[in-house]
N, C-alpha and C. Protein backbone atom coordinates (compact mmCIF):
# COMPACT_ATOMS: atom_id res chain seq x y z
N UNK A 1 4.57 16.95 8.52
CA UNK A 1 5.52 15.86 8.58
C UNK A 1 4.85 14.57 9.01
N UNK A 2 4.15 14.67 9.84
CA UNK A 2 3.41 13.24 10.35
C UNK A 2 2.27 12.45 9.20
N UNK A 3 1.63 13.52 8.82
CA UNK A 3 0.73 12.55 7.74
C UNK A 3 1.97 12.45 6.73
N UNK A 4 2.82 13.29 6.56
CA UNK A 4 3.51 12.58 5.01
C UNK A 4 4.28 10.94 5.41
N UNK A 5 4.50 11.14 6.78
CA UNK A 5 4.84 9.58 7.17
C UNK A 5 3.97 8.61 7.66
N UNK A 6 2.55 9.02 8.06
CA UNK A 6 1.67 8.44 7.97
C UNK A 6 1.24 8.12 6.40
N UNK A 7 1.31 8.39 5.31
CA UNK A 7 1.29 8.15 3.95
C UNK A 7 2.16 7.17 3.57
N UNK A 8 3.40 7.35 3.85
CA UNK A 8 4.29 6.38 3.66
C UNK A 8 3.97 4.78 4.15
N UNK A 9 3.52 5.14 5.70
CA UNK A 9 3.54 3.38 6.22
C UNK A 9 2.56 2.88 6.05
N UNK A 10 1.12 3.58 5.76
CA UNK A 10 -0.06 3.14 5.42
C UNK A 10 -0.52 3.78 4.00
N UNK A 11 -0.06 2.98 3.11
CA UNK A 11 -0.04 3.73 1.33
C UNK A 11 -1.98 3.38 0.98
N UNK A 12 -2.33 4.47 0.29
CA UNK A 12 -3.74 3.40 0.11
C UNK A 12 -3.24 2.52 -0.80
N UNK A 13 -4.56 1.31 -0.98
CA UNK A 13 -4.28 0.48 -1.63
C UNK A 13 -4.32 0.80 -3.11
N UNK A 14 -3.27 0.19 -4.30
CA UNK A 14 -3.00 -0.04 -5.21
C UNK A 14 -2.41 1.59 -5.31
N UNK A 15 -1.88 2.10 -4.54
CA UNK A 15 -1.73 3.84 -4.68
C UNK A 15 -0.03 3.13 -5.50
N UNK A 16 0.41 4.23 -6.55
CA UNK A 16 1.77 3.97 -6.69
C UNK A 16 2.60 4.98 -6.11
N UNK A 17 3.22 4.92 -4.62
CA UNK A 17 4.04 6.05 -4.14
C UNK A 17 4.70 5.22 -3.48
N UNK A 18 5.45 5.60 -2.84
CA UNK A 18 6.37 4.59 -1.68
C UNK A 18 5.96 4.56 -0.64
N UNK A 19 6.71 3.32 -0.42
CA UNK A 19 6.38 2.62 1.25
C UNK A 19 7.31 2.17 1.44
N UNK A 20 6.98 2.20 3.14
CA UNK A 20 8.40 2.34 4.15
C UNK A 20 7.78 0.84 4.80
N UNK A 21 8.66 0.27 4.86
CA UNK A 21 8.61 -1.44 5.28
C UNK A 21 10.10 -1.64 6.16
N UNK A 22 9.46 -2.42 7.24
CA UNK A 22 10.60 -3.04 8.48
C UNK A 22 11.03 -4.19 7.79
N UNK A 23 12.36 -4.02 7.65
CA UNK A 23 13.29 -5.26 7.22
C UNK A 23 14.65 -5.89 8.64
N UNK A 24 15.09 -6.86 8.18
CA UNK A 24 15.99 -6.88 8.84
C UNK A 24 17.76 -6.57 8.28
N UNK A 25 18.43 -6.20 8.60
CA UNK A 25 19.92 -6.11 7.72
C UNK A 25 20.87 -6.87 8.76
N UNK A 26 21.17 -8.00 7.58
CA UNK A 26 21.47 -9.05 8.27
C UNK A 26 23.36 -9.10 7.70
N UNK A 27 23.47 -8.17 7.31
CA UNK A 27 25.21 -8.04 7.14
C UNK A 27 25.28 -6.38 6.92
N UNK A 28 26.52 -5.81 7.81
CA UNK A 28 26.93 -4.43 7.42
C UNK A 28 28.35 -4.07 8.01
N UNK A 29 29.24 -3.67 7.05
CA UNK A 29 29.96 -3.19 7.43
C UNK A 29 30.25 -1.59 7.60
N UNK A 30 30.65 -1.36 8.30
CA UNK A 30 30.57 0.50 8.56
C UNK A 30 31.21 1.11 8.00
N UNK A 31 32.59 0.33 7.79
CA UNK A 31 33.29 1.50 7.01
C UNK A 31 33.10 1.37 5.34
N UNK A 32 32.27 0.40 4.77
CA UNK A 32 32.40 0.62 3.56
C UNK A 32 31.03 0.57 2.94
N UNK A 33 29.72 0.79 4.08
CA UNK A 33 28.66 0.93 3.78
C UNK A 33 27.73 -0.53 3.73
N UNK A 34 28.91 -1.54 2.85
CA UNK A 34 28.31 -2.85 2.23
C UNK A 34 27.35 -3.96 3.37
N UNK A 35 26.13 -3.97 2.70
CA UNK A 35 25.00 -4.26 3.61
C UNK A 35 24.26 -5.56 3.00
N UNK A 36 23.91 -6.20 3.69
CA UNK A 36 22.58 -7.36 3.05
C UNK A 36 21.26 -6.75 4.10
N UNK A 37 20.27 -6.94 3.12
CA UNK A 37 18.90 -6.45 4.04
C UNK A 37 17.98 -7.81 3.28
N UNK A 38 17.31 -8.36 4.41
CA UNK A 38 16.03 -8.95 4.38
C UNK A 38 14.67 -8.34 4.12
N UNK A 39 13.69 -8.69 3.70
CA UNK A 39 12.54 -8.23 3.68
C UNK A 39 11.74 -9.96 3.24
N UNK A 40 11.32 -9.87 4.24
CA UNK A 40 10.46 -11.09 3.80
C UNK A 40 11.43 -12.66 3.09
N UNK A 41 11.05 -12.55 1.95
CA UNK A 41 11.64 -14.00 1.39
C UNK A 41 12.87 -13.08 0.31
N UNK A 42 12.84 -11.50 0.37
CA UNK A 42 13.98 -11.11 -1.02
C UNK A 42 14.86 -11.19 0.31
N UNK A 43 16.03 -10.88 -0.39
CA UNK A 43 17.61 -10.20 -0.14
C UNK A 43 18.20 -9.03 -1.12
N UNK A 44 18.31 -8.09 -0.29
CA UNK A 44 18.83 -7.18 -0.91
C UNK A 44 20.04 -6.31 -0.66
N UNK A 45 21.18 -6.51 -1.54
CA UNK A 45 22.50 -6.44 -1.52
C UNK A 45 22.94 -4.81 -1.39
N UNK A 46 23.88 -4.59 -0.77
CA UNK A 46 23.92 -2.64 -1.11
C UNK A 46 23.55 -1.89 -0.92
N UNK A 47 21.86 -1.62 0.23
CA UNK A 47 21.48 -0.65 -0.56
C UNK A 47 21.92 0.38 -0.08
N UNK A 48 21.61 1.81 -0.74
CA UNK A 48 22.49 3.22 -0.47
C UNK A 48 21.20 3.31 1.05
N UNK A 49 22.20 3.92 2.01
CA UNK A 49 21.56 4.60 3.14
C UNK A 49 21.42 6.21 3.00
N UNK A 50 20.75 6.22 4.23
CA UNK A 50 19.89 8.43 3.90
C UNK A 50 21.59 8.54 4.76
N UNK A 51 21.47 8.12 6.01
CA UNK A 51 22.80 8.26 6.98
C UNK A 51 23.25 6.74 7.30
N UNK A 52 24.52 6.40 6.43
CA UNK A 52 25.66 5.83 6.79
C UNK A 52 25.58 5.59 8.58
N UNK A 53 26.07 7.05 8.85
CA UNK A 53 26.62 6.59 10.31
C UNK A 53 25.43 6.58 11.25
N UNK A 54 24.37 6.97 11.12
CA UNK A 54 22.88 6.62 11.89
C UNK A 54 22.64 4.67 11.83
N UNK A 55 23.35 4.01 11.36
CA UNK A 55 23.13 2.81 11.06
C UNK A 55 23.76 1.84 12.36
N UNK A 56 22.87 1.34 13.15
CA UNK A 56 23.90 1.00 14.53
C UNK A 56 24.23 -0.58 14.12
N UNK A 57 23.89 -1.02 13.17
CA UNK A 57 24.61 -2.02 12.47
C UNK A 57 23.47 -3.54 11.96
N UNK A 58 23.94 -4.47 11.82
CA UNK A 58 22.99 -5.83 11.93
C UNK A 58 21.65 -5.22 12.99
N UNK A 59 20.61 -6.12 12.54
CA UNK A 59 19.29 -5.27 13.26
C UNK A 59 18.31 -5.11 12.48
N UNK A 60 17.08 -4.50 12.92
CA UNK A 60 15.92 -4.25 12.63
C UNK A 60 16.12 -2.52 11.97
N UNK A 61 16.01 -2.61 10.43
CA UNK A 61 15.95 -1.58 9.76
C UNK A 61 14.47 -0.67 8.76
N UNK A 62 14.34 0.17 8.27
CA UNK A 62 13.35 0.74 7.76
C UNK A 62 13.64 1.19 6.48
N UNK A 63 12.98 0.36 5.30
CA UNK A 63 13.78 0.57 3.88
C UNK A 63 12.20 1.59 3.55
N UNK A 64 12.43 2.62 2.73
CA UNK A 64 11.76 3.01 1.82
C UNK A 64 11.80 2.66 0.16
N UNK A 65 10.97 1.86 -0.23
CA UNK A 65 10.83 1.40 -1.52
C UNK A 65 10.48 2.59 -2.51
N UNK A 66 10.92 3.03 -3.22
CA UNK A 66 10.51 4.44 -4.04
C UNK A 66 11.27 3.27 -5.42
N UNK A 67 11.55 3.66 -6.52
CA UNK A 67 11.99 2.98 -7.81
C UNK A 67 13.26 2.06 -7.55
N UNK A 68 14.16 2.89 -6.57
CA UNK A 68 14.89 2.45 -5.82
C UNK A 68 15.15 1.82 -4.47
N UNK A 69 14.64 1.03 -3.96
CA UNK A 69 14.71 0.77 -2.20
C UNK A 69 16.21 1.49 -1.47
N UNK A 70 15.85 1.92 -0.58
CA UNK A 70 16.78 3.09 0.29
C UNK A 70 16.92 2.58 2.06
N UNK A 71 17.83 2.54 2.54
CA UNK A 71 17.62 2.37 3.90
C UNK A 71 17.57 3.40 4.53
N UNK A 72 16.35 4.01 5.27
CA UNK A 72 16.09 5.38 5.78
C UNK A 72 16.67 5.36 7.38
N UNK A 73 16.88 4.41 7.85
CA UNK A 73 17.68 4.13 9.46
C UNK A 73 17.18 2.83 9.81
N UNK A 74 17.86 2.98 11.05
CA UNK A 74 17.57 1.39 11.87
C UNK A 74 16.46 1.87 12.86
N UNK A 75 16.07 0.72 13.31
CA UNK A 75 14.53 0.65 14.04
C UNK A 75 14.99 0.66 15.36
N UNK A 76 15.05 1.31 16.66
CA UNK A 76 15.24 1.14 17.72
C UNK A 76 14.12 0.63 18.76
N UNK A 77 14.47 -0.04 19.56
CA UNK A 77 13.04 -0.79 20.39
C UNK A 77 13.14 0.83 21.73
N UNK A 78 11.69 1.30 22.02
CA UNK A 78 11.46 1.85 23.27
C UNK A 78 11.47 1.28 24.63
N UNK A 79 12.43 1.78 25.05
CA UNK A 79 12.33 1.13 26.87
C UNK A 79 11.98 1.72 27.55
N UNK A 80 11.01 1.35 28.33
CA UNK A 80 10.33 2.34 29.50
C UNK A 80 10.86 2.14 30.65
């Protein structure tokens, strides 16, 4: 499990597989899924999540780009 997500966030270069990139989702509503996500300079409207309710809302999220971009969860900060 760890190298396949170590694969993901560090793709080699010009490799064609997916990558998992920190975005921000800067609109969501919960009950009907409907989301805006940032990445850099795009916007991206909709996209389908892995878990809906794992989504703690507006925030720092983790899209996997595969043919389709996917929101795989939100990014939580560690507090020590």
């Amino acid at each position: 499990m760890g190298r396949y997500l170590e694969d993901l966030l560090l793709p080699d270069a010009g490799a064609d597989k997916p990558v998992a990139i920190g975005a921000y989702m800067t609109g969501w509503d919960p009950v009907t899924g409907a989301n805006t996500v940032s990445v850099g300079a795009s916007n991206y409207t909709n996209l389908p999540a892995v878990n809906r309710a794992a989504i703690a809302g507006v925030g720092p999220v983790l899209v996997l780009f595969t043919p389709e971009p996917i929101i795989i969860g939100t990014i939580t900060p560690v507090t020590a």
